[in-house]
PDB file of N, CA and C in Angstrom:
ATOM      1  N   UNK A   1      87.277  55.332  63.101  1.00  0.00           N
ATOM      2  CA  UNK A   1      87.748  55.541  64.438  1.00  0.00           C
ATOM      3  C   UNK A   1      87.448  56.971  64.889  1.00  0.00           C
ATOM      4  N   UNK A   2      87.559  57.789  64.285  1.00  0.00           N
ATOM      5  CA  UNK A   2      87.332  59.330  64.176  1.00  0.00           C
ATOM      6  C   UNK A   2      85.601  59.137  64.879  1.00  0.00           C
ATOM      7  N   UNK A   3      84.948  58.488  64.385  1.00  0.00           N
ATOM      8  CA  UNK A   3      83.720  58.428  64.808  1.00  0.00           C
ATOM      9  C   UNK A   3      83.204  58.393  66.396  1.00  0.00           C
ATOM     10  N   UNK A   4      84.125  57.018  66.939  1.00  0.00           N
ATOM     11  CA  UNK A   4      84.125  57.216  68.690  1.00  0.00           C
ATOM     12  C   UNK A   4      84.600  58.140  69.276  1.00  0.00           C
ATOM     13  N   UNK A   5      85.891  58.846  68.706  1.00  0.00           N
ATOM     14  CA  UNK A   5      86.200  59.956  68.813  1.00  0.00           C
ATOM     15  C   UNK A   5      85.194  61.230  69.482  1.00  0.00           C
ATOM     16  N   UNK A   6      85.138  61.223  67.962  1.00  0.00           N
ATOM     17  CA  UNK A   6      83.632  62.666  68.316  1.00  0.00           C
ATOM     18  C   UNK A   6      82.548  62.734  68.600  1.00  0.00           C
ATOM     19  N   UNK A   7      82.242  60.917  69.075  1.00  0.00           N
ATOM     20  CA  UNK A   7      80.768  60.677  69.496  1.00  0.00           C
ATOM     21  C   UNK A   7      81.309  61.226  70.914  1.00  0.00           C
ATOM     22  N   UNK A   8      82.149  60.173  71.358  1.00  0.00           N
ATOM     23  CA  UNK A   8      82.410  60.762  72.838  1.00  0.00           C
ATOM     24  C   UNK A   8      82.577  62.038  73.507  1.00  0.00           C
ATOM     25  N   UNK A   9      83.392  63.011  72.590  1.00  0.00           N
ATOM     26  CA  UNK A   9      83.741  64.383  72.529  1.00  0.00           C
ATOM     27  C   UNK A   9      82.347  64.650  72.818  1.00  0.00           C
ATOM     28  N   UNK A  10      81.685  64.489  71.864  1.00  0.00           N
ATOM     29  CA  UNK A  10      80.613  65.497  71.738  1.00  0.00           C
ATOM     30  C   UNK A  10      79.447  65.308  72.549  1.00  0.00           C
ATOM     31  N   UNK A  11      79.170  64.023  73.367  1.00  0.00           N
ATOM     32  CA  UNK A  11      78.829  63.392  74.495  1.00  0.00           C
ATOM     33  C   UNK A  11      78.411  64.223  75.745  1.00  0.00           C
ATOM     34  N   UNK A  12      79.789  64.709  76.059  1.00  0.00           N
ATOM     35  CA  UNK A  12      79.776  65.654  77.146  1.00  0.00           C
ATOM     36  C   UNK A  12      79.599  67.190  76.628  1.00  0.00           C
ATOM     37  N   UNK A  13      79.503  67.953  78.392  1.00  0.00           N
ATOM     38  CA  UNK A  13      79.228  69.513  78.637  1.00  0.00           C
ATOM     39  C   UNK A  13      79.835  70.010  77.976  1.00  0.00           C
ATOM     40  N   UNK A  14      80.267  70.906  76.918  1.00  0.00           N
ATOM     41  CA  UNK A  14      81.195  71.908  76.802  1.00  0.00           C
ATOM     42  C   UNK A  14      81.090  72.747  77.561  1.00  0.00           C
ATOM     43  N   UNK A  15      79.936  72.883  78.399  1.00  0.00           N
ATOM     44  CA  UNK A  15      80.131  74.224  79.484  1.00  0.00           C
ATOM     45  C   UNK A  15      80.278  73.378  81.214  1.00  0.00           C
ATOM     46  N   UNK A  16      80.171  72.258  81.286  1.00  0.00           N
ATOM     47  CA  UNK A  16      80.419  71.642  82.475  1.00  0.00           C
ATOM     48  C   UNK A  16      81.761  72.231  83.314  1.00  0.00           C
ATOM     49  N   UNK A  17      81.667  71.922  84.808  1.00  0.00           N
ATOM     50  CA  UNK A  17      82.592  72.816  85.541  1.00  0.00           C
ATOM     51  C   UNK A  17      82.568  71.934  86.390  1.00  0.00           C
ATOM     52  N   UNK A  18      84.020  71.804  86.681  1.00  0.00           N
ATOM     53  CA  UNK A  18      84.316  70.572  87.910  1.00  0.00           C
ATOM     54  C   UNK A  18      83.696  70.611  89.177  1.00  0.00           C
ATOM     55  N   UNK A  19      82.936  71.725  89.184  1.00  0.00           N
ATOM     56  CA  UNK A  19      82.027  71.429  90.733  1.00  0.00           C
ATOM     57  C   UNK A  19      80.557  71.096  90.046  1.00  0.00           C
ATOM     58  N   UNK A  20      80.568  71.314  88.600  1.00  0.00           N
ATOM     59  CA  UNK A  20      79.313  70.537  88.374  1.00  0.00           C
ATOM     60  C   UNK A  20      79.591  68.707  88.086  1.00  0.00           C
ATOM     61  N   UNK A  21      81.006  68.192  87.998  1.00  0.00           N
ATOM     62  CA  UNK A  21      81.118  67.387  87.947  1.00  0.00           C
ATOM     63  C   UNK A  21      81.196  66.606  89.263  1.00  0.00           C
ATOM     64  N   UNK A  22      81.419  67.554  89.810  1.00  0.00           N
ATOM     65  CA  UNK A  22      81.336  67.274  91.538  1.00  0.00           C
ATOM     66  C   UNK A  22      80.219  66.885  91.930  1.00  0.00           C
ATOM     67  N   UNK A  23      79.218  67.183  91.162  1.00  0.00           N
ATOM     68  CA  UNK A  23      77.836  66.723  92.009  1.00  0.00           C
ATOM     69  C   UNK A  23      77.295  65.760  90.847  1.00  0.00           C
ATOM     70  N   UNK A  24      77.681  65.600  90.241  1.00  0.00           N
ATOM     71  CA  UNK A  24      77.206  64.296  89.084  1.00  0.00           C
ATOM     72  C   UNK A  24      77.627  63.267  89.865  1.00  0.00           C
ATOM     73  N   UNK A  25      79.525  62.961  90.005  1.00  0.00           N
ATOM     74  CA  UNK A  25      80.083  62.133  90.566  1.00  0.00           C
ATOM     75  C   UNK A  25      78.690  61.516  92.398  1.00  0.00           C
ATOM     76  N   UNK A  26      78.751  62.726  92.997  1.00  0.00           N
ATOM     77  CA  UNK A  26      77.788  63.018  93.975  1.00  0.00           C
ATOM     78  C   UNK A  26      76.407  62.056  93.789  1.00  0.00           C
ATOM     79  N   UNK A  27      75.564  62.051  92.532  1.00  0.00           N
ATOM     80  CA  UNK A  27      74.675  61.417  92.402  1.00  0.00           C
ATOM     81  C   UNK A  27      74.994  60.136  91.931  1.00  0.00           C
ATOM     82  N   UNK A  28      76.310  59.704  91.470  1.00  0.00           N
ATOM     83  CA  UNK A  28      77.062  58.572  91.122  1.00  0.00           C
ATOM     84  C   UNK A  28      76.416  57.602  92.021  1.00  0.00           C
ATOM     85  N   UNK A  29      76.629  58.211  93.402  1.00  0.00           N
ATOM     86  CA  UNK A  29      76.618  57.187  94.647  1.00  0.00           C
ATOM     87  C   UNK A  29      75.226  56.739  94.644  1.00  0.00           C
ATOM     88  N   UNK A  30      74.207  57.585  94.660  1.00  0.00           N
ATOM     89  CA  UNK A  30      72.939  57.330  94.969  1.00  0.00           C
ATOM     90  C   UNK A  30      72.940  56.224  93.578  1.00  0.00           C
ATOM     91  N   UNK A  31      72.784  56.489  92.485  1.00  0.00           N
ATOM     92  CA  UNK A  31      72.892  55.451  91.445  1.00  0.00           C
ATOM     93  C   UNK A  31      73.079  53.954  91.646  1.00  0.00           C
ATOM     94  N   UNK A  32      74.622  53.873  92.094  1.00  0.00           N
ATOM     95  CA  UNK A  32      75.006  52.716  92.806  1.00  0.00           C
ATOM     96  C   UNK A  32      74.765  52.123  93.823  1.00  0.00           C
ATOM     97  N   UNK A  33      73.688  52.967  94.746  1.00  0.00           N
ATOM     98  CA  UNK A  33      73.654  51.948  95.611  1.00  0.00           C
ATOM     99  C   UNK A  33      72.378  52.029  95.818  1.00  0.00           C
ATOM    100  N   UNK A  34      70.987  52.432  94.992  1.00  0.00           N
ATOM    101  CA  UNK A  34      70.075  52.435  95.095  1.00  0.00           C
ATOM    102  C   UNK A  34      69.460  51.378  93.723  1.00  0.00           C
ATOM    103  N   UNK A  35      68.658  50.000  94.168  1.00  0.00           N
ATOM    104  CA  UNK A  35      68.726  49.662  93.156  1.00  0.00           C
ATOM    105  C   UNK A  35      67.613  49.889  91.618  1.00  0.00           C
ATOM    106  N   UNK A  36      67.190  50.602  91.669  1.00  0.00           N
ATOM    107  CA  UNK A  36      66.068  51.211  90.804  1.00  0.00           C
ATOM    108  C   UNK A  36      66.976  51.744  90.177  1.00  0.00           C
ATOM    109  N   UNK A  37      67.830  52.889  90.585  1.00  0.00           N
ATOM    110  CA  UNK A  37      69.185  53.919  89.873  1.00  0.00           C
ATOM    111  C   UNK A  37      69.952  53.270  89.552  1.00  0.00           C
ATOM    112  N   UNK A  38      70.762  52.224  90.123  1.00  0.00           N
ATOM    113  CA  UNK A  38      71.444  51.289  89.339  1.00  0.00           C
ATOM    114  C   UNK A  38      71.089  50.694  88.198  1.00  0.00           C
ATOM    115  N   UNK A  39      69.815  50.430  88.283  1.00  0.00           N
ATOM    116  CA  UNK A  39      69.509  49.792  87.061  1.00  0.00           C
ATOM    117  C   UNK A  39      69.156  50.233  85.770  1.00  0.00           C
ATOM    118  N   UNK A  40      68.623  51.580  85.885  1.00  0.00           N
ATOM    119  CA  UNK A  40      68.802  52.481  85.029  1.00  0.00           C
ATOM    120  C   UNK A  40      70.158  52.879  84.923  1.00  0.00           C
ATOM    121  N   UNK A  41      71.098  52.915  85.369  1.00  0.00           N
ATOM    122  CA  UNK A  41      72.444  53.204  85.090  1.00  0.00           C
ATOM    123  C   UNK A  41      73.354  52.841  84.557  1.00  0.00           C
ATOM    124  N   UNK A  42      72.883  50.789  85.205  1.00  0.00           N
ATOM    125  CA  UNK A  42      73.782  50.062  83.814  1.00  0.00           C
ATOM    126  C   UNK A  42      72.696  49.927  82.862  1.00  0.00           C
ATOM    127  N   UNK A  43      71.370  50.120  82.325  1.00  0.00           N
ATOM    128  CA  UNK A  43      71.148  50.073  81.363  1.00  0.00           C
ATOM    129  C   UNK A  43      71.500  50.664  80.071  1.00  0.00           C
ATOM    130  N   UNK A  44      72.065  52.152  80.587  1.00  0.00           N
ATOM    131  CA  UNK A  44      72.911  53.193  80.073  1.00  0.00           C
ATOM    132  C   UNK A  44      74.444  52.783  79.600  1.00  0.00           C
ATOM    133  N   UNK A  45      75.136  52.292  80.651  1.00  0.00           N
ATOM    134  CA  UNK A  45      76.262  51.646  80.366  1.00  0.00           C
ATOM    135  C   UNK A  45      76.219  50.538  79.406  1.00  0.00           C
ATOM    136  N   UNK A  46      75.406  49.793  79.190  1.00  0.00           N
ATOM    137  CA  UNK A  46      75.178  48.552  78.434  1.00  0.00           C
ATOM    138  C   UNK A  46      75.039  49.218  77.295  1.00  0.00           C
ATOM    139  N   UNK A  47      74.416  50.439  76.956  1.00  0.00           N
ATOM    140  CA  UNK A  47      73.893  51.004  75.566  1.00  0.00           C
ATOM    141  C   UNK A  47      75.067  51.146  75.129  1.00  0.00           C
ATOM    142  N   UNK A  48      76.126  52.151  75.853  1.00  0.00           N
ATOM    143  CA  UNK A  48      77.612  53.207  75.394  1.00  0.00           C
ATOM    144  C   UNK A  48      78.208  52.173  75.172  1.00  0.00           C
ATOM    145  N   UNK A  49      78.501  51.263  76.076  1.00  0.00           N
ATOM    146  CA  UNK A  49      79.685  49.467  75.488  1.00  0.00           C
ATOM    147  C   UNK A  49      79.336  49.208  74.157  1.00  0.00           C
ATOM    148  N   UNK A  50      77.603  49.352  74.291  1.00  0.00           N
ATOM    149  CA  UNK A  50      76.934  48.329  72.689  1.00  0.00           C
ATOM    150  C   UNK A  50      77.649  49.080  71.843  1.00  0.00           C
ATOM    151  N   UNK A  51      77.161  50.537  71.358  1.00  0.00           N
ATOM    152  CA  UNK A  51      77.599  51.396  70.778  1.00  0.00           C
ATOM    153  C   UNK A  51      79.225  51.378  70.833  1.00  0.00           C
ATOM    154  N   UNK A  52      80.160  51.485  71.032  1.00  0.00           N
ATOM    155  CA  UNK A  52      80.656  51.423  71.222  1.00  0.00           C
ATOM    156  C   UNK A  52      81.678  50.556  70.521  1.00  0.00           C
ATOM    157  N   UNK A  53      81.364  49.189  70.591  1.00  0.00           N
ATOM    158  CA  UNK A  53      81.731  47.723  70.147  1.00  0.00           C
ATOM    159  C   UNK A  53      81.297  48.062  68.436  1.00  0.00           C
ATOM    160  N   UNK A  54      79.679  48.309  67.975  1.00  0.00           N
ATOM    161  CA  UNK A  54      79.878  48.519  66.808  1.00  0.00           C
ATOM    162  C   UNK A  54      80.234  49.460  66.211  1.00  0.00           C
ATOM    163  N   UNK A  55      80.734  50.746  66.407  1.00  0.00           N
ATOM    164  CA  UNK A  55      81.317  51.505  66.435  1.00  0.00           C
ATOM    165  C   UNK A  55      82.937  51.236  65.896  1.00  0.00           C
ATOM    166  N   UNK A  56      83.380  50.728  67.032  1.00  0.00           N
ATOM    167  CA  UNK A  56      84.710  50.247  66.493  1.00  0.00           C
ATOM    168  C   UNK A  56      85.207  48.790  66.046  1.00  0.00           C
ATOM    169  N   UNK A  57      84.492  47.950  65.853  1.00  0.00           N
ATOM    170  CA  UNK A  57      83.916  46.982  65.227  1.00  0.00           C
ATOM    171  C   UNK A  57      83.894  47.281  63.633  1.00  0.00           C
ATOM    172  N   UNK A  58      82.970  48.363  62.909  1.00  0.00           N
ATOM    173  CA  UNK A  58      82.959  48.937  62.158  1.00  0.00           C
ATOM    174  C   UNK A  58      84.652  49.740  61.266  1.00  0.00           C
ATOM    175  N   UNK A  59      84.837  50.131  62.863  1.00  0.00           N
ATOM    176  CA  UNK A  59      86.655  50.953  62.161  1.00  0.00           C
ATOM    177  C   UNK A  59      87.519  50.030  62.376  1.00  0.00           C
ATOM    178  N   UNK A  60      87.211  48.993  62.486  1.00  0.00           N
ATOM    179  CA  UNK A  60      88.041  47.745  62.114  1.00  0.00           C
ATOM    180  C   UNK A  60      87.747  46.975  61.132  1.00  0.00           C
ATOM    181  N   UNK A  61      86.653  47.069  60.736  1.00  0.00           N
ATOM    182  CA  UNK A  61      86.584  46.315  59.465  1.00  0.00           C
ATOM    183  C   UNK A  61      86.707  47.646  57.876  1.00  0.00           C
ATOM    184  N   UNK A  62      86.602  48.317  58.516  1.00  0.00           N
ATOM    185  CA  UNK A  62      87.592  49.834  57.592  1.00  0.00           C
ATOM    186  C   UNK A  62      88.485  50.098  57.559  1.00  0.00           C
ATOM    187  N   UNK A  63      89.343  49.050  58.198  1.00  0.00           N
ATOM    188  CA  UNK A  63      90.940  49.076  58.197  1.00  0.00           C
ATOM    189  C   UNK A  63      91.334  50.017  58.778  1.00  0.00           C
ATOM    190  N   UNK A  64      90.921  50.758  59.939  1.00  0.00           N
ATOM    191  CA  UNK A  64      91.404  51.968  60.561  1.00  0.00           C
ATOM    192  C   UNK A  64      91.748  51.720  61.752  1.00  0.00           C
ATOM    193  N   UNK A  65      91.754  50.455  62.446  1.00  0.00           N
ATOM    194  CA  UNK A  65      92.648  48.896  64.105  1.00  0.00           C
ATOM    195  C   UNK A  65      93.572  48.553  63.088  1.00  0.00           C
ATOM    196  N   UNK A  66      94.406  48.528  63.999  1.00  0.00           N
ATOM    197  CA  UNK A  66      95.341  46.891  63.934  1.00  0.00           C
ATOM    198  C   UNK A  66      94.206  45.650  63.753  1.00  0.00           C
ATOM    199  N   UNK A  67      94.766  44.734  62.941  1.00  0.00           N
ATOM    200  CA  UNK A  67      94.086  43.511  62.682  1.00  0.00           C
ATOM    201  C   UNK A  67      94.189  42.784  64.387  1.00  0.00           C
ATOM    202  N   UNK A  68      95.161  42.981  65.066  1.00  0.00           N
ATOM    203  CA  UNK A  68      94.988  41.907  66.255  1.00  0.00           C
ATOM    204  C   UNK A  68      94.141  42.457  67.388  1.00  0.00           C
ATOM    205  N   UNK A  69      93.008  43.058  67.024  1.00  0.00           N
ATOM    206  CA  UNK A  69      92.124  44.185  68.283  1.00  0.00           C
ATOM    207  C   UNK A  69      91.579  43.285  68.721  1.00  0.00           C
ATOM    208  N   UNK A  70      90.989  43.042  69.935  1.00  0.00           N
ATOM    209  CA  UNK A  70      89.902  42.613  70.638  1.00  0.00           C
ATOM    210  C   UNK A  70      88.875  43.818  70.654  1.00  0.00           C
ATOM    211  N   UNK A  71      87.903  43.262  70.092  1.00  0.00           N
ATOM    212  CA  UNK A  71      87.006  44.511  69.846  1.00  0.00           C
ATOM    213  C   UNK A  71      86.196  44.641  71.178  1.00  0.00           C
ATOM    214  N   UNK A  72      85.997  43.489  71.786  1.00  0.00           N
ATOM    215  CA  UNK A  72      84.903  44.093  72.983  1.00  0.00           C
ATOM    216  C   UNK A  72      85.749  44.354  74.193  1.00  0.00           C
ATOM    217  N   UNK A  73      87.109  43.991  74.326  1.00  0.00           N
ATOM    218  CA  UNK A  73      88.245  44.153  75.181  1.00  0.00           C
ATOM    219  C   UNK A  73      88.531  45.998  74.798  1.00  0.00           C
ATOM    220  N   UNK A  74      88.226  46.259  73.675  1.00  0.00           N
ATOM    221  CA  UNK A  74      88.833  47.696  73.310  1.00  0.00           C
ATOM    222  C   UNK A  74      87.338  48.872  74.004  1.00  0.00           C
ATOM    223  N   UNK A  75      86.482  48.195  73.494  1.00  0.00           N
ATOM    224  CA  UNK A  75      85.340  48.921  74.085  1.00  0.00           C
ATOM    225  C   UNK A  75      85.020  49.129  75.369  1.00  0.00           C
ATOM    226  N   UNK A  76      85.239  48.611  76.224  1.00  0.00           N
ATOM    227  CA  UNK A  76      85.358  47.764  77.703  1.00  0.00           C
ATOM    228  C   UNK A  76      86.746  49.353  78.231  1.00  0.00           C
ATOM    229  N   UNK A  77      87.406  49.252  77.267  1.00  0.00           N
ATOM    230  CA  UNK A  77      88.739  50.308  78.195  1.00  0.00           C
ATOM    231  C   UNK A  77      88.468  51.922  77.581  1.00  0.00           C
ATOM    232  N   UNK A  78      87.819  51.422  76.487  1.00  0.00           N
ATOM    233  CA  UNK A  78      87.473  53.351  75.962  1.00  0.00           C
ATOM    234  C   UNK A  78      86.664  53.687  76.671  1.00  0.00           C
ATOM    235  N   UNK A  79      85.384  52.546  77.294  1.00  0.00           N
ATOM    236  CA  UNK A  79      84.808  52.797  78.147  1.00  0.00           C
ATOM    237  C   UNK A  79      85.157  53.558  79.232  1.00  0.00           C
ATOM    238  N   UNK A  80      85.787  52.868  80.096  1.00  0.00           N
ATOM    239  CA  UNK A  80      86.779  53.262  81.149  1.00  0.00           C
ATOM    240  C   UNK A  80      87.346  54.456  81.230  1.00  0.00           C
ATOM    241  N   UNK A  81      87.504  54.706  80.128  1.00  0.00           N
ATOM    242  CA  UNK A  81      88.425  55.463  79.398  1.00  0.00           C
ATOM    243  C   UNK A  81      87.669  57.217  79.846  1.00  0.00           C
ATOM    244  N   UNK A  82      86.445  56.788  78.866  1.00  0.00           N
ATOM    245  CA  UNK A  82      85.812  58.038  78.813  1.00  0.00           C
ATOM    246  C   UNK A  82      85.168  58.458  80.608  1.00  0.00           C
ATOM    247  N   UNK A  83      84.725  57.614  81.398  1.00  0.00           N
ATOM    248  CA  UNK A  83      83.955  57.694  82.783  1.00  0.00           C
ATOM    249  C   UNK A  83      85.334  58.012  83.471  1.00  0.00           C
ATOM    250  N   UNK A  84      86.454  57.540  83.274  1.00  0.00           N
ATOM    251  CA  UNK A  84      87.403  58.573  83.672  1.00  0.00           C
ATOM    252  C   UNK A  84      88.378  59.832  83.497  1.00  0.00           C
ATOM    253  N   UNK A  85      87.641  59.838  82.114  1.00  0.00           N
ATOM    254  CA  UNK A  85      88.564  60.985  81.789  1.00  0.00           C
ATOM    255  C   UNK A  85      87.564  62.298  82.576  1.00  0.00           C
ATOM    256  N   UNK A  86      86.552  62.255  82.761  1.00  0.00           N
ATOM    257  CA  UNK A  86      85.618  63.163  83.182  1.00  0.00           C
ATOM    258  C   UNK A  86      86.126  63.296  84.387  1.00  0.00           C
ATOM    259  N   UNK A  87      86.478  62.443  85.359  1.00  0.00           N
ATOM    260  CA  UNK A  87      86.976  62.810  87.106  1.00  0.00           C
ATOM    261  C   UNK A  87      88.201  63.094  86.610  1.00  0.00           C
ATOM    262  N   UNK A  88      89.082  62.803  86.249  1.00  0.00           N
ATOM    263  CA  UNK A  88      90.337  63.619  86.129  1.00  0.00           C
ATOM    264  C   UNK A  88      90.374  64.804  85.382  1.00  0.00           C
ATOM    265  N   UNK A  89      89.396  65.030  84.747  1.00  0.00           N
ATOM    266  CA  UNK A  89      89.378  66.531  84.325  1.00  0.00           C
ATOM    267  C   UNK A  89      88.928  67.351  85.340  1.00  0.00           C
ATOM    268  N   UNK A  90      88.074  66.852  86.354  1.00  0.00           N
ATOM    269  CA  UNK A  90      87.638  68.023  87.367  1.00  0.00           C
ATOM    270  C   UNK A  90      88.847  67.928  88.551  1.00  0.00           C
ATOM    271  N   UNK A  91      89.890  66.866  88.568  1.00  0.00           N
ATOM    272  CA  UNK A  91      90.278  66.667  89.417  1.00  0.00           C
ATOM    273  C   UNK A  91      91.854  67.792  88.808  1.00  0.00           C
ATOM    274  N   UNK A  92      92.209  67.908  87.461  1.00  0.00           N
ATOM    275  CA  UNK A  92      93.283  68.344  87.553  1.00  0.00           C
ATOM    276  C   UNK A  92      92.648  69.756  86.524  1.00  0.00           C
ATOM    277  N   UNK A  93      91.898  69.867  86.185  1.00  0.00           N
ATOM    278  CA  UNK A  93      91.130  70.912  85.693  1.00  0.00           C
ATOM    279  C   UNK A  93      91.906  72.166  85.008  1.00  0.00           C
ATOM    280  N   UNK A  94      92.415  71.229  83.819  1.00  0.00           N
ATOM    281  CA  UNK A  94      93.547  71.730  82.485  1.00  0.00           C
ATOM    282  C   UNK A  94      92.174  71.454  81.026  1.00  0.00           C
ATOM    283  N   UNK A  95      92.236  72.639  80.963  1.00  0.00           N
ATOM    284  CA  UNK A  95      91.345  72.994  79.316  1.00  0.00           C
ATOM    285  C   UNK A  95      89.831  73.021  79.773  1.00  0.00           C
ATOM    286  N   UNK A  96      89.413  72.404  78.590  1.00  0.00           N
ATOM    287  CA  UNK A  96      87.530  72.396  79.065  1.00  0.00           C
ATOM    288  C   UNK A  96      87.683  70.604  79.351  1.00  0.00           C
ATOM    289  N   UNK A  97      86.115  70.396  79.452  1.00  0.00           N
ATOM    290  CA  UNK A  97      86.214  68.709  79.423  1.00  0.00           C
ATOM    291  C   UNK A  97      86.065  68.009  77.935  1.00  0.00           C
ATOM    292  N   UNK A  98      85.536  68.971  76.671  1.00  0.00           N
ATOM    293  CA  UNK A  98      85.382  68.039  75.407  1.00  0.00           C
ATOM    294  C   UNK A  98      87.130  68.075  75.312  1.00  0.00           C
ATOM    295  N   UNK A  99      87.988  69.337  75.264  1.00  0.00           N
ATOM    296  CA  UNK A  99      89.033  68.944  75.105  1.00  0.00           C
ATOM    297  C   UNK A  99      89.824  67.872  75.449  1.00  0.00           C
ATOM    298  N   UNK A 100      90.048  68.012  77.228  1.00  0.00           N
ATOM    299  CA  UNK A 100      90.119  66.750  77.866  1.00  0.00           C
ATOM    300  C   UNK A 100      90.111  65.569  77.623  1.00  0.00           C
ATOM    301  N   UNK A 101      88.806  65.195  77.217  1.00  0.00           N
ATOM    302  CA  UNK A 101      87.900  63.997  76.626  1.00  0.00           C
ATOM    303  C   UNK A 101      88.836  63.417  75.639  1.00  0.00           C
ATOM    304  N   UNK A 102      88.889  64.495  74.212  1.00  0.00           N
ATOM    305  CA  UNK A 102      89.577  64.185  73.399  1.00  0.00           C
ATOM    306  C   UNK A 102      91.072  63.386  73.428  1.00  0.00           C
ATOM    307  N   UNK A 103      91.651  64.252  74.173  1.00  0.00           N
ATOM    308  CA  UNK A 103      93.053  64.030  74.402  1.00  0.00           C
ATOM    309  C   UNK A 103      93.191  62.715  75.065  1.00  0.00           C
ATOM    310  N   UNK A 104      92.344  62.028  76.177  1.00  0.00           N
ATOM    311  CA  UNK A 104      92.848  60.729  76.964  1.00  0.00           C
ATOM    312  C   UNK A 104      91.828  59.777  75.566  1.00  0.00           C
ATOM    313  N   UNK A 105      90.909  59.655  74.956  1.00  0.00           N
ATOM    314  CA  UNK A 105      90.063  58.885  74.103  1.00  0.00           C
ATOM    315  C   UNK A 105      91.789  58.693  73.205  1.00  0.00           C
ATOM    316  N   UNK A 106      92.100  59.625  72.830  1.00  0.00           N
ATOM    317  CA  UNK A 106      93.135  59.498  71.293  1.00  0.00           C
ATOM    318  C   UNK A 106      94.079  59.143  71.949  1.00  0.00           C
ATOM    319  N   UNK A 107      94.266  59.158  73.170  1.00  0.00           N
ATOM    320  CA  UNK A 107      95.684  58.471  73.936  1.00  0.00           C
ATOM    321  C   UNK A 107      95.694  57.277  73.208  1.00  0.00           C
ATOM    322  N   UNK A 108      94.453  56.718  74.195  1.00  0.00           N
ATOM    323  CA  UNK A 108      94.107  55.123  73.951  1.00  0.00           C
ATOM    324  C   UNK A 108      94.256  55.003  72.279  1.00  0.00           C
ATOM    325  N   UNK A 109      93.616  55.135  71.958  1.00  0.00           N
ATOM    326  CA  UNK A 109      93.615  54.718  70.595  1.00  0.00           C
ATOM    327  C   UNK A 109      94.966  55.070  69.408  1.00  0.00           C
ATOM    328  N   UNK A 110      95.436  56.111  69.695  1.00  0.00           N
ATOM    329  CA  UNK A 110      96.871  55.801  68.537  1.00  0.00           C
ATOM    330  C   UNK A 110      97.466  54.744  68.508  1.00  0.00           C
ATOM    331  N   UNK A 111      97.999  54.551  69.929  1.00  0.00           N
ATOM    332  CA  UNK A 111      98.634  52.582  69.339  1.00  0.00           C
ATOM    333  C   UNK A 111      97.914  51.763  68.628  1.00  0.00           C
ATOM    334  N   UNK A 112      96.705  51.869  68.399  1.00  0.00           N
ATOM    335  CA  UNK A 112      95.740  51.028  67.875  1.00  0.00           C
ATOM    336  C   UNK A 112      95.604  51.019  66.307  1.00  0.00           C
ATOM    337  N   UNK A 113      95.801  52.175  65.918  1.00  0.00           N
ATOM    338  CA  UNK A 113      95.048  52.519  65.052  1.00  0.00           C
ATOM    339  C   UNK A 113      96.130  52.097  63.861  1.00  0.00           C
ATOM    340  N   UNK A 114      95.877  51.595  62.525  1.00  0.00           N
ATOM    341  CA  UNK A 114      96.574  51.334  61.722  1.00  0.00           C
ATOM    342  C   UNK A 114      96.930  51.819  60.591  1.00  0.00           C
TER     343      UNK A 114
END
C-alpha cells in the first residue's frame, strides 16, 4: 500500500505553486473539450486507474486491504482522490502539494488498510 502512496506523492511538483496549478486546471478545459486532447487525456487516465488497480490489487493480495475491498471501486476513488487533492491544495494552499497529496491519499486509505 505504501507503494500507491509514494507513487502518487512522488507523481507531482514539489515545486508547483497554486497559480501554476491554476493554469494546468486552465488547460484542463481545452483537454476536455477538444477532442484530440481529450483523448490523449483519458488515455492517461486509463494508464493511472490501470496502475493503480494493480498496484493495489497487489497490496491486497499482501495482506496490507481489508479482505472485503473492491479493488477497481478503490482505484476509481484514489483516483479521484489524487485529481483532487491537487485543486484543493491550490485552493486552500496549506504545506507544499507532495505533502498535501500525501495526507488526503492516506486519508482514504487507513480505513482500508489491515
Amino acid at each position: 500500500m505504501d507503494r500507491v502512496v509514494e507513487g502518487l506523492v512522488g507523481a507531482v511538483d514539489p515545486d508547483m505553486t497554486p497559480e501554476a496549478m491554476a493554469n494546468s486546471v486552465a488547460m484542463l478545459q481545452l483537454d476536455l473539450v477538444e477532442p484530440d486532447f481529450h483523448a490523449e487525456t483519458l488515455r492517461g487516465a486509463r494508464r493511472l486507474r490501470a496502475a493503480l488497480q494493480r498496484h493495489l490489487l497487489a497490496a491486497s493480495d499482501a495482506g496490507e486491504l481489508r479482505n472485503d475491498i473492491d479493488i477497481a471501486a478503490l482505484a476509481k476513488l484514489v483516483e479521484t482522490t489524487y485529481h483532487g487533492a491537487m485543486i484543493g491544495w491550490a485552493l486552500h494552499r496549506e504545506g507544499s502539494l507532495p505533502a498535501w497529496m500525501r495526507q488526503q491519499i492516506e486519508a482514504v486509505l487507513a480505513p482500508l488498510r489491515a
